[in-house]
N, C-alpha and C. Protein backbone atom coordinates (compact mmCIF):
# COMPACT_ATOMS: atom_id res chain seq x y z
N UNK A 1 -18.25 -24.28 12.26
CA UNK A 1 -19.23 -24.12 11.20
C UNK A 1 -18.83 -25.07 10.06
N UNK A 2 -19.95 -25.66 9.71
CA UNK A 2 -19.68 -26.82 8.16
C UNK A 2 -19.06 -25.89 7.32
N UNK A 3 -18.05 -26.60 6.80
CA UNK A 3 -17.52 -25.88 5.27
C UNK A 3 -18.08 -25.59 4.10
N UNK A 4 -19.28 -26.28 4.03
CA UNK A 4 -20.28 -25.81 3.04
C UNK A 4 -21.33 -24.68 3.43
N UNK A 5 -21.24 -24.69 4.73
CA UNK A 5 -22.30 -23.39 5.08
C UNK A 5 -21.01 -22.11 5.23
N UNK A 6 -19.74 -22.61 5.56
CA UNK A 6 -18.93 -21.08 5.17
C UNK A 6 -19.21 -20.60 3.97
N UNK A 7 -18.78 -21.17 3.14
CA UNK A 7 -18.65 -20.81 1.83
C UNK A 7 -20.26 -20.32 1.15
N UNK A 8 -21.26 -20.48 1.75
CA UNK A 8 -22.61 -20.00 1.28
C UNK A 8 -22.90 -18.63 2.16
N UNK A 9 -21.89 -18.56 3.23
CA UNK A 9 -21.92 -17.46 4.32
C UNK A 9 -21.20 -16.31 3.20
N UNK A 10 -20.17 -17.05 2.48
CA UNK A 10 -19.36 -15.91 1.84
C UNK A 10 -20.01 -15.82 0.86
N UNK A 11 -20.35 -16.66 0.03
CA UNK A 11 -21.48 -16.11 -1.37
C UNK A 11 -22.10 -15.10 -0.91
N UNK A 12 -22.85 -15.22 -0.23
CA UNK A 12 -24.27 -14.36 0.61
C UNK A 12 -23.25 -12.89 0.45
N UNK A 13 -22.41 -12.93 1.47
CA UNK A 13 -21.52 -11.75 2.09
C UNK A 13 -21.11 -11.07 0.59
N UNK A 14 -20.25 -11.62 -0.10
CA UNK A 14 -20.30 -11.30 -1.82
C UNK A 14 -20.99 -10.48 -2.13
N UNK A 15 -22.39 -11.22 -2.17
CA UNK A 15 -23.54 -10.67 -3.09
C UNK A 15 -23.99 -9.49 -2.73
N UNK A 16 -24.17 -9.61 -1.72
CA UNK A 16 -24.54 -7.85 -0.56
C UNK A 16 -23.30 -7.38 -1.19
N UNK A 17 -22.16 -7.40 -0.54
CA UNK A 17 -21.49 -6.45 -1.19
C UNK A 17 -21.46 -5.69 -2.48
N UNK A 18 -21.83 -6.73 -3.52
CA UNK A 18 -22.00 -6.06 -4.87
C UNK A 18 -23.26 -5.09 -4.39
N UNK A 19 -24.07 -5.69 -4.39
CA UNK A 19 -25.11 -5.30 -4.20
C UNK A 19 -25.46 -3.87 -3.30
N UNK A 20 -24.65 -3.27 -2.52
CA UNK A 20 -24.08 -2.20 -1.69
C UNK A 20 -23.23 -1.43 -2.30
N UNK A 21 -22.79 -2.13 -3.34
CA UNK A 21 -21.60 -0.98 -4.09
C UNK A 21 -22.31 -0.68 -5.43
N UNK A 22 -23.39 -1.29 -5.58
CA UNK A 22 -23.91 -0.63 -7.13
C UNK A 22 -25.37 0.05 -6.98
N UNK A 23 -26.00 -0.87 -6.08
CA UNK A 23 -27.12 -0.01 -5.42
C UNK A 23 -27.47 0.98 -4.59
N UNK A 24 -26.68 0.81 -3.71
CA UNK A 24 -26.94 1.83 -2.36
C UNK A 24 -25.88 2.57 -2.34
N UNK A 25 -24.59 2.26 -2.91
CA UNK A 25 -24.22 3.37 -2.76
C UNK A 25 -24.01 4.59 -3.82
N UNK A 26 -24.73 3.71 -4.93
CA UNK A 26 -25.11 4.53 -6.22
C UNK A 26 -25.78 5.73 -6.29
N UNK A 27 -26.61 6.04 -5.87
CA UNK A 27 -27.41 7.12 -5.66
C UNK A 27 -26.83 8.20 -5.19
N UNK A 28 -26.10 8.09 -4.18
CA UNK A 28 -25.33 9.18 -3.51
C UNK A 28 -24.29 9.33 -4.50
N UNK A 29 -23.57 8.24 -5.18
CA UNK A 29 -22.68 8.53 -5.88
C UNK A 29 -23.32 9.98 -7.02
N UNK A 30 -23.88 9.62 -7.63
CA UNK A 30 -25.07 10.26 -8.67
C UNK A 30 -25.27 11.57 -7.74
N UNK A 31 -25.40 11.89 -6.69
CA UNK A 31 -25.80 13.00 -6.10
C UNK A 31 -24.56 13.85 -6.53
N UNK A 32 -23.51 13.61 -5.84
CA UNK A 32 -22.15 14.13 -5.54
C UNK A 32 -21.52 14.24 -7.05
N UNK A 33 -21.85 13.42 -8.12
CA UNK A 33 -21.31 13.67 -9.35
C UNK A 33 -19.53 14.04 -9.52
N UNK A 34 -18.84 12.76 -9.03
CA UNK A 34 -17.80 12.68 -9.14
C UNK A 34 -16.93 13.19 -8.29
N UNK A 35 -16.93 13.79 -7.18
CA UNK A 35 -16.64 14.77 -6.48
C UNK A 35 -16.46 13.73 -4.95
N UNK A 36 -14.89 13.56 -4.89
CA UNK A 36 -14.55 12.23 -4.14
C UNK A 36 -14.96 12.31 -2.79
N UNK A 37 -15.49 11.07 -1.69
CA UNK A 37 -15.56 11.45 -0.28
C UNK A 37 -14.85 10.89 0.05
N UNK A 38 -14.54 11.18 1.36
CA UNK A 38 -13.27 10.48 2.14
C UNK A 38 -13.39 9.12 2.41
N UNK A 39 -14.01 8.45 2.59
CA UNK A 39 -14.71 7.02 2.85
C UNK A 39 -13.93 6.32 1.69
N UNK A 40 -14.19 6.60 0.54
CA UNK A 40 -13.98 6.35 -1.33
C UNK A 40 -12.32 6.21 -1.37
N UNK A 41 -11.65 7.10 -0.28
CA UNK A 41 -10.15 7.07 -0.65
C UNK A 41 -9.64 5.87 0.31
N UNK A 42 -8.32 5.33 0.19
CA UNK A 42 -7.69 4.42 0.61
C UNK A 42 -6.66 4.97 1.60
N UNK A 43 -6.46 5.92 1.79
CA UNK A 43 -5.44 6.88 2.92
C UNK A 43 -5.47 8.40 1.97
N UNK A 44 -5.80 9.14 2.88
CA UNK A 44 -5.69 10.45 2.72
C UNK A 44 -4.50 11.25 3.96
N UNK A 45 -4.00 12.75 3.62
CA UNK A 45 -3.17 13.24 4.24
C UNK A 45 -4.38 13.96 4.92
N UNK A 46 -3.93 14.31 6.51
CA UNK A 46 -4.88 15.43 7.01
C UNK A 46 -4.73 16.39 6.36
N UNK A 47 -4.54 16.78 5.62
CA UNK A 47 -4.28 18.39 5.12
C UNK A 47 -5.67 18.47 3.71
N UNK A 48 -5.83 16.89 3.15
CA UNK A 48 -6.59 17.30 1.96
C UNK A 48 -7.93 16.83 2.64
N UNK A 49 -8.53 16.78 4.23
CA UNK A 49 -9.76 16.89 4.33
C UNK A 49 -10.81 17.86 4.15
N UNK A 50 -9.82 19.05 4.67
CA UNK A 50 -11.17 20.39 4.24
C UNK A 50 -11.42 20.93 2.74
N UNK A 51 -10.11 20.75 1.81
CA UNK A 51 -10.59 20.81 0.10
C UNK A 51 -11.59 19.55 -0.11
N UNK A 52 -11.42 18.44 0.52
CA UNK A 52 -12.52 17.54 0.18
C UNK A 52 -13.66 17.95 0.48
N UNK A 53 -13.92 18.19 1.86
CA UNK A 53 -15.23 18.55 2.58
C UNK A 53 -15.82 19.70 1.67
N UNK A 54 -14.99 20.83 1.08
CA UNK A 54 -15.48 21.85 0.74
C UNK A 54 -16.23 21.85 -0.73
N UNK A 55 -15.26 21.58 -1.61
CA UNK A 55 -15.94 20.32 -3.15
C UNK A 55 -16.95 19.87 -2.71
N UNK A 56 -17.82 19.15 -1.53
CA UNK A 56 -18.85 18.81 -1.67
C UNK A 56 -19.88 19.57 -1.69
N UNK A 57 -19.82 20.56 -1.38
CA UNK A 57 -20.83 22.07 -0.90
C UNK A 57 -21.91 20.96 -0.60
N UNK A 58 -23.02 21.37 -1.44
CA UNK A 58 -24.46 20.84 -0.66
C UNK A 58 -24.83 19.61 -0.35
N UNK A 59 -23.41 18.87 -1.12
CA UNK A 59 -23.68 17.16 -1.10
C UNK A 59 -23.48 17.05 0.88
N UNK A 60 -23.09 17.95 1.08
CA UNK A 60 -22.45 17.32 2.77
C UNK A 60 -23.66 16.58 3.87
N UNK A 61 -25.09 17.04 3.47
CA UNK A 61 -25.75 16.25 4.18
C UNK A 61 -26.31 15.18 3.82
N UNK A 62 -26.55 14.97 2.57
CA UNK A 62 -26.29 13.73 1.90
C UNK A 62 -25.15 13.16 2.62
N UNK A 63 -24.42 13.26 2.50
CA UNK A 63 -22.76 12.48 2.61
C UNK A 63 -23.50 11.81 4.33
N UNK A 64 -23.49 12.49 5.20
CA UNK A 64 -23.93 12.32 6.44
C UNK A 64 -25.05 11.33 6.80
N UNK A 65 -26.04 11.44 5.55
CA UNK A 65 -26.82 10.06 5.78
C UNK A 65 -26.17 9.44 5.11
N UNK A 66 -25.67 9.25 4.13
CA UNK A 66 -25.13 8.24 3.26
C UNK A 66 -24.02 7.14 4.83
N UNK A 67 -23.13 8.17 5.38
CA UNK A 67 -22.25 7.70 6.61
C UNK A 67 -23.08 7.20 7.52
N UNK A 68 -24.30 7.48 8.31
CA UNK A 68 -24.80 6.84 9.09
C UNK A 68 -26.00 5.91 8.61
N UNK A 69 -26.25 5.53 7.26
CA UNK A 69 -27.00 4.43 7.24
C UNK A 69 -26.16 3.17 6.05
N UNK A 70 -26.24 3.21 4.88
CA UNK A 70 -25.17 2.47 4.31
C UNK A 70 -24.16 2.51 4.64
N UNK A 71 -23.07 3.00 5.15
CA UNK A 71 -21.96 2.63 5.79
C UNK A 71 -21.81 2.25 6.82
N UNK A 72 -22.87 1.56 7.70
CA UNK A 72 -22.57 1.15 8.89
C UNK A 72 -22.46 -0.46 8.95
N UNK A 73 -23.64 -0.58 7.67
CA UNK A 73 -23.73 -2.05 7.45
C UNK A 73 -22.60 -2.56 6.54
N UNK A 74 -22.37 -1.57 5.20
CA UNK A 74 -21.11 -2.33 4.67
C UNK A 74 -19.89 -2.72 5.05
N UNK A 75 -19.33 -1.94 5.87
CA UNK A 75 -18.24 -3.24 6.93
C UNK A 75 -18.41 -4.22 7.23
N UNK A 76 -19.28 -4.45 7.74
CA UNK A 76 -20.31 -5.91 8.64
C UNK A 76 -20.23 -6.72 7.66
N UNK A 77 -20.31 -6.21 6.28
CA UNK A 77 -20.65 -7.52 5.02
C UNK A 77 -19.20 -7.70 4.41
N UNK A 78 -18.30 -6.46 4.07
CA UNK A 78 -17.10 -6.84 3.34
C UNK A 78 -16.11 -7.89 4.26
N UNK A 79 -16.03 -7.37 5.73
CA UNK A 79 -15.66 -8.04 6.85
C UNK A 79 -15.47 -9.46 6.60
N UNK A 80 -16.90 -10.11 6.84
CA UNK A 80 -17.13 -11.26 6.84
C UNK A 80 -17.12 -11.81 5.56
N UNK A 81 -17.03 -10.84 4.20
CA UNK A 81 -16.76 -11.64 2.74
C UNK A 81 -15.43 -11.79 3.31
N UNK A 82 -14.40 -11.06 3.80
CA UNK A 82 -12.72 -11.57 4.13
C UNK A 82 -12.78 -12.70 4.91
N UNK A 83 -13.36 -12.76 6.03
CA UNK A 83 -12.77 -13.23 7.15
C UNK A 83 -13.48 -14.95 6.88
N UNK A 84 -14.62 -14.96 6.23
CA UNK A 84 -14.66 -16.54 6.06
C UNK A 84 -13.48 -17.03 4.95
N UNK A 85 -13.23 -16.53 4.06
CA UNK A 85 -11.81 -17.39 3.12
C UNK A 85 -10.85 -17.43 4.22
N UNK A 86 -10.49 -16.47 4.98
CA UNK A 86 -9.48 -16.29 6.08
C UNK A 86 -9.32 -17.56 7.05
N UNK A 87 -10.86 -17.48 7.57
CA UNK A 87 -11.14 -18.61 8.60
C UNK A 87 -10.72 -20.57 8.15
N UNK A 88 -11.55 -20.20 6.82
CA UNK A 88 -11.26 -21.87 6.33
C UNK A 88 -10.58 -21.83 5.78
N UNK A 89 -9.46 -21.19 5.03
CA UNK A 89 -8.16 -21.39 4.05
C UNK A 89 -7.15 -22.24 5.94
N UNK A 90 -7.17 -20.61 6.68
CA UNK A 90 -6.68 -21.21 7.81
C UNK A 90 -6.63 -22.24 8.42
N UNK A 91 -7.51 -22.55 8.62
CA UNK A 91 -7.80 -23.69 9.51
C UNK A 91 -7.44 -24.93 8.37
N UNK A 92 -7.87 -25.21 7.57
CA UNK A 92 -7.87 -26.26 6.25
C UNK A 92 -6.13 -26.53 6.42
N UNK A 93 -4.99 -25.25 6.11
CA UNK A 93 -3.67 -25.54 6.36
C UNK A 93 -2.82 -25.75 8.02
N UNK A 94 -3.89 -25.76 9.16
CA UNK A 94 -3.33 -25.44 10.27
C UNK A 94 -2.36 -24.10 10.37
N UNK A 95 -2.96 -22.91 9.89
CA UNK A 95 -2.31 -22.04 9.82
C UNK A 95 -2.76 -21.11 11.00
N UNK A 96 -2.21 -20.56 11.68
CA UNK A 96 -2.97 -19.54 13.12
C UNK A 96 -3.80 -18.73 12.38
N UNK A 97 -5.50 -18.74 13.33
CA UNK A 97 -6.47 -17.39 12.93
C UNK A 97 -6.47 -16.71 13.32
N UNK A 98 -5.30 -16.05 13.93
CA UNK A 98 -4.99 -15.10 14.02
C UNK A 98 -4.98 -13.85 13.10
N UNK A 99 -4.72 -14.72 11.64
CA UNK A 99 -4.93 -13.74 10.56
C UNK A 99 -6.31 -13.47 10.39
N UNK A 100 -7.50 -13.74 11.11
CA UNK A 100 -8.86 -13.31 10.70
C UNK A 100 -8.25 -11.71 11.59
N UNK A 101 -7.75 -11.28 12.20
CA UNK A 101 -7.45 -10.46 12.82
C UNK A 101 -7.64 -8.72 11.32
N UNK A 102 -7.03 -9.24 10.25
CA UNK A 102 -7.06 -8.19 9.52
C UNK A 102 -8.28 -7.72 8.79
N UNK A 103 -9.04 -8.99 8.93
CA UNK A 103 -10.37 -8.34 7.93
C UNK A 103 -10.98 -7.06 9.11
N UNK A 104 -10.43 -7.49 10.68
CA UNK A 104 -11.39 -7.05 11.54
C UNK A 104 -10.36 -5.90 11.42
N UNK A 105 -9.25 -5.86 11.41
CA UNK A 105 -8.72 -4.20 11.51
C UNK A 105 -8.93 -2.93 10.22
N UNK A 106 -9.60 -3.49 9.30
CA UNK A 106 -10.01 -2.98 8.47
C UNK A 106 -11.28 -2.28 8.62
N UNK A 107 -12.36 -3.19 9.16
CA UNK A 107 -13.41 -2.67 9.69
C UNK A 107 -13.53 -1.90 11.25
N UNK A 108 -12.65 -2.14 11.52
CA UNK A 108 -12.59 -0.94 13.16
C UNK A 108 -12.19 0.17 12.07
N UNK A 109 -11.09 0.17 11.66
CA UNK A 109 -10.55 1.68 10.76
C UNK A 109 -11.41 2.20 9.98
N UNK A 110 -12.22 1.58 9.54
CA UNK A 110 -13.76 1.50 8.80
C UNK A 110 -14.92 2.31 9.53
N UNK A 111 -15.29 1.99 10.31
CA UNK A 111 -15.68 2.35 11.47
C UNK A 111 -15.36 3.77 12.37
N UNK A 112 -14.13 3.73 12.51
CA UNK A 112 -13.69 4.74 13.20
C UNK A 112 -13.45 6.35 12.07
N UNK A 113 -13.28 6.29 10.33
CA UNK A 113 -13.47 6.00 9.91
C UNK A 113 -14.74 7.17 9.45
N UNK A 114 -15.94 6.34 9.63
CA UNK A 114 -17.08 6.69 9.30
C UNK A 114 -17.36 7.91 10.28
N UNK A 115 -17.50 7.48 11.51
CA UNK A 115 -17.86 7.93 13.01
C UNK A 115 -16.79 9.60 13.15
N UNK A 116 -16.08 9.23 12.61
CA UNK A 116 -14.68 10.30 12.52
C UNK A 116 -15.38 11.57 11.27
N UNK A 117 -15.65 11.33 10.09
CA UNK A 117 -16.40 11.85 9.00
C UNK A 117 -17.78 12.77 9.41
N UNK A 118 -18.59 11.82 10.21
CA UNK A 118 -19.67 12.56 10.43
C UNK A 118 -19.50 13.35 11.50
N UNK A 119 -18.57 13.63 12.23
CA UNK A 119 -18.48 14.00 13.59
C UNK A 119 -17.94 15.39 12.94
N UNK A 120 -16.69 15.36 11.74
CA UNK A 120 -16.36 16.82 10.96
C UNK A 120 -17.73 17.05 10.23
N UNK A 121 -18.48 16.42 9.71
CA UNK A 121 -19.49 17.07 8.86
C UNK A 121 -20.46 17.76 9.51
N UNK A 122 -20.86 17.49 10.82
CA UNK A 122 -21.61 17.99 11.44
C UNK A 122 -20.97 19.49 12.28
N UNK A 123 -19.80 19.36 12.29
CA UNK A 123 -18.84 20.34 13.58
C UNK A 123 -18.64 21.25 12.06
N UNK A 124 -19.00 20.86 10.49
CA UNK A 124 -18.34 21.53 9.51
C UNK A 124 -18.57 23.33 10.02
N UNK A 125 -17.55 24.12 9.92
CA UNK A 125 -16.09 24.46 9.51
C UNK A 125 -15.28 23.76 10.45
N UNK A 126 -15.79 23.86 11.62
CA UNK A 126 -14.57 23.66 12.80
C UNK A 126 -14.50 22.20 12.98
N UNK A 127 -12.85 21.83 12.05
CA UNK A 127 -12.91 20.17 12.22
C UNK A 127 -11.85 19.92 13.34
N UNK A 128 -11.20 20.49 13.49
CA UNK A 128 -10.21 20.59 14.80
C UNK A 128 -9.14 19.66 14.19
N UNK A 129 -8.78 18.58 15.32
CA UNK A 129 -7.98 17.43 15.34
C UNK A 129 -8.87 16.25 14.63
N UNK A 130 -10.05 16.06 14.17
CA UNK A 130 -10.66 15.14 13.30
C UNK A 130 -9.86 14.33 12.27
N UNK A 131 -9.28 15.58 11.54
CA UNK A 131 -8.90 15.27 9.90
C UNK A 131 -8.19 14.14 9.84
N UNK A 132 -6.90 14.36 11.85
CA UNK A 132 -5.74 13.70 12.32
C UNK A 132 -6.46 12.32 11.95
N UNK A 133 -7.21 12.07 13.02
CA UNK A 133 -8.09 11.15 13.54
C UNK A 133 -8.90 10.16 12.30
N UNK A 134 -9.07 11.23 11.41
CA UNK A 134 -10.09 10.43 10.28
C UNK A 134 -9.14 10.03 9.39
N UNK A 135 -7.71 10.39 8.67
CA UNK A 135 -6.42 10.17 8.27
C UNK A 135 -5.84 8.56 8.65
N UNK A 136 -5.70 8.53 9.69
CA UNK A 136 -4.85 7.38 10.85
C UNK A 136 -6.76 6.10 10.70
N UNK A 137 -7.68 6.67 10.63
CA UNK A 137 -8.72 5.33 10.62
C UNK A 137 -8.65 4.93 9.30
N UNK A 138 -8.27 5.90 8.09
CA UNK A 138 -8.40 5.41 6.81
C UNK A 138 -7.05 4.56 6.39
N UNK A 139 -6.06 5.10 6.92
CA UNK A 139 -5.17 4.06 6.95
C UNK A 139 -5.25 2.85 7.44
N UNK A 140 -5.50 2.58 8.36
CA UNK A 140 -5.94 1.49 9.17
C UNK A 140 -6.61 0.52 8.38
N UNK A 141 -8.18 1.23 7.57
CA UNK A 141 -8.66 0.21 6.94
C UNK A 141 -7.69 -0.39 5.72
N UNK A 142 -7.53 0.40 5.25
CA UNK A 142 -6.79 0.32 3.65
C UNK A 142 -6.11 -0.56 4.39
N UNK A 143 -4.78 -0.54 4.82
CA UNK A 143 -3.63 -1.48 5.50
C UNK A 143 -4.71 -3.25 5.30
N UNK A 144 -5.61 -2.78 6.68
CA UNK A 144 -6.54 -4.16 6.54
C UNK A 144 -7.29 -5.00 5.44
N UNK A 145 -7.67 -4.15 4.38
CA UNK A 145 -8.24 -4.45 3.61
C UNK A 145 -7.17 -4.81 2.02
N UNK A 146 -5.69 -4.32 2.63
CA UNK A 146 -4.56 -5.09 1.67
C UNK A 146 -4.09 -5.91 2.05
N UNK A 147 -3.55 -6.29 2.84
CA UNK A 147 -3.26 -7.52 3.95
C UNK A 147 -4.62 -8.43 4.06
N UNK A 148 -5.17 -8.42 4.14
CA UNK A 148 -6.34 -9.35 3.92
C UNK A 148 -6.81 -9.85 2.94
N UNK A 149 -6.69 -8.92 2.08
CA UNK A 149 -6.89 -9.63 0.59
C UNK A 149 -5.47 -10.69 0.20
N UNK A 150 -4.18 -10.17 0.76
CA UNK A 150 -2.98 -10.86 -0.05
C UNK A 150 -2.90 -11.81 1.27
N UNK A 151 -3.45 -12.03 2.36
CA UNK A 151 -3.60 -12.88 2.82
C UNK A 151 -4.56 -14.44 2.41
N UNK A 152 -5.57 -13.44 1.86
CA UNK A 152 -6.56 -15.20 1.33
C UNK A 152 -5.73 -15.55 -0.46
N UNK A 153 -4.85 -14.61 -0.66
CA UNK A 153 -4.28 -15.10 -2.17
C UNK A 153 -3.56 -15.55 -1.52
N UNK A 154 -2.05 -15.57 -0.34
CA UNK A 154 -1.31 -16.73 -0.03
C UNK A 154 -1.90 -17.92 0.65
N UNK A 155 -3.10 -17.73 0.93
CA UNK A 155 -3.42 -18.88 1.69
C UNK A 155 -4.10 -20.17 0.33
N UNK A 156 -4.73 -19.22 -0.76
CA UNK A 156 -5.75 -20.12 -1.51
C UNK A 156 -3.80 -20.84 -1.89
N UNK A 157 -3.40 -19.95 -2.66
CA UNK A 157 -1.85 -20.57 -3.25
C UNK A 157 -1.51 -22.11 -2.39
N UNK A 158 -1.36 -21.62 -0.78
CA UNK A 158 -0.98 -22.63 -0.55
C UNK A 158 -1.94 -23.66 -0.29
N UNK A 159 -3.33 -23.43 -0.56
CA UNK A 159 -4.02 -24.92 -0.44
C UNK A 159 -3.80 -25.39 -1.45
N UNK A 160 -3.80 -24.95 -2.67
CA UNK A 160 -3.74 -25.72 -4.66
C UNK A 160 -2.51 -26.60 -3.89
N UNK A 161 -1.64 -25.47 -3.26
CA UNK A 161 -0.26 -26.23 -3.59
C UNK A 161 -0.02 -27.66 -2.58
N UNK A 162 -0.64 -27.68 -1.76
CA UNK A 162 -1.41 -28.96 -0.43
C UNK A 162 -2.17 -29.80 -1.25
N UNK A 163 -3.08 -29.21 -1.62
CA UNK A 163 -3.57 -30.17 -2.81
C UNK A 163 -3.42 -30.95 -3.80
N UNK A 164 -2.88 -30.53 -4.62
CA UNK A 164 -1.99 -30.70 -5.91
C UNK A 164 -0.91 -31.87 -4.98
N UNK A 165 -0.47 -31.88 -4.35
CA UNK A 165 0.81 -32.54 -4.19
C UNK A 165 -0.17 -33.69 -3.15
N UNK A 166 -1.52 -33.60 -2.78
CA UNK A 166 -2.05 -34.78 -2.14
C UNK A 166 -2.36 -35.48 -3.09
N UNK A 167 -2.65 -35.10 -4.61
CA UNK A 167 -3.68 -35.76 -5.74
C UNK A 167 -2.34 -36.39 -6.49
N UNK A 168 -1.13 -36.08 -6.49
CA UNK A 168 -0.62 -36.69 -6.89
C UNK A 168 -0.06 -37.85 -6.25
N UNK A 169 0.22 -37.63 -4.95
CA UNK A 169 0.97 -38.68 -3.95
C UNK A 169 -0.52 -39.74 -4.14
N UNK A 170 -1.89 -39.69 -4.47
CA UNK A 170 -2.75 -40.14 -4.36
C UNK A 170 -2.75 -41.22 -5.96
């Protein structure tokens, strides 16, 4: 892909994202009135899923569409806001893309995740082994979604620093 159409791939990807975090997922926010969902946290213990679930009282079917329609697409967009800096920082230093690997483990944990959430909201009281399950996907993302970010900050670092030292040898 041209390097100028990445980088308009990631604007785009950006803009949705804002655009998903102030719009769409605003409303529900406003429903629930402060009252955290599991999605919202960065790693939770299995133990604090059912005080969460329960704090929501009537928000829970809300929460459930909120999980199966805006959250299916916002992975798909934060994803690919990571994974294009990932792709061309990479490639630009001959560095392995292998590291696009984390935007994507963020969004499986993302994913699994979501799918994990609605599966207790619907089974709500009886969450069984879920909480395990929804615990270990939220980690997953978080992990991905920190490593991926401090991945495109060492990578931009080391292009300035590729750079910088071509403009001068220049």
């Amino acid at each position: 892909m041209h390097i100028a159409m990445r980088w308009v791939t990631f604007l785009v990807a950006l803009g949705l994202v804002f655009y998903f975090s102030k719009y769409e997922f605003g409303p529900f926010k406003e429903q629930h009135k402060g009252v955290d969902t599991l999605d919202g946290k960065m790693w939770y213990w299995p133990t604090a899923v059912r005080p969460m679930l329960e704090r929501l009282g009537d928000f829970r079917a809300a929460y459930i569409e909120q999980e199966q329609t805006v959250d299916m697409i916002f992975p798909l967009l934060y994803g690919l806001m990571l994974m294009v800096p990932i792709v061309t920082l990479a490639t630009a230093l001959n560095q392995p893309r292998l590291i696009a690997l984390l935007p994507l483990m963020a969004v499986f944990g993302d994913y699994v995740e979501d799918m994990t959430v609605i599966a207790m909201l619907k089974r709500w009281p009886n969450l069984g082994w879920l909480p395990n399950l929804a615990s270990l996907a939220s980690a997953t993302k978080g992990v991905g979604l920190l490593a991926s970010t401090g991945a495109i900050v060492v990578l931009a670092v080391m292009w300035i620093v590729r750079f910088s030292a071509h403009a001068r040898a220049a």
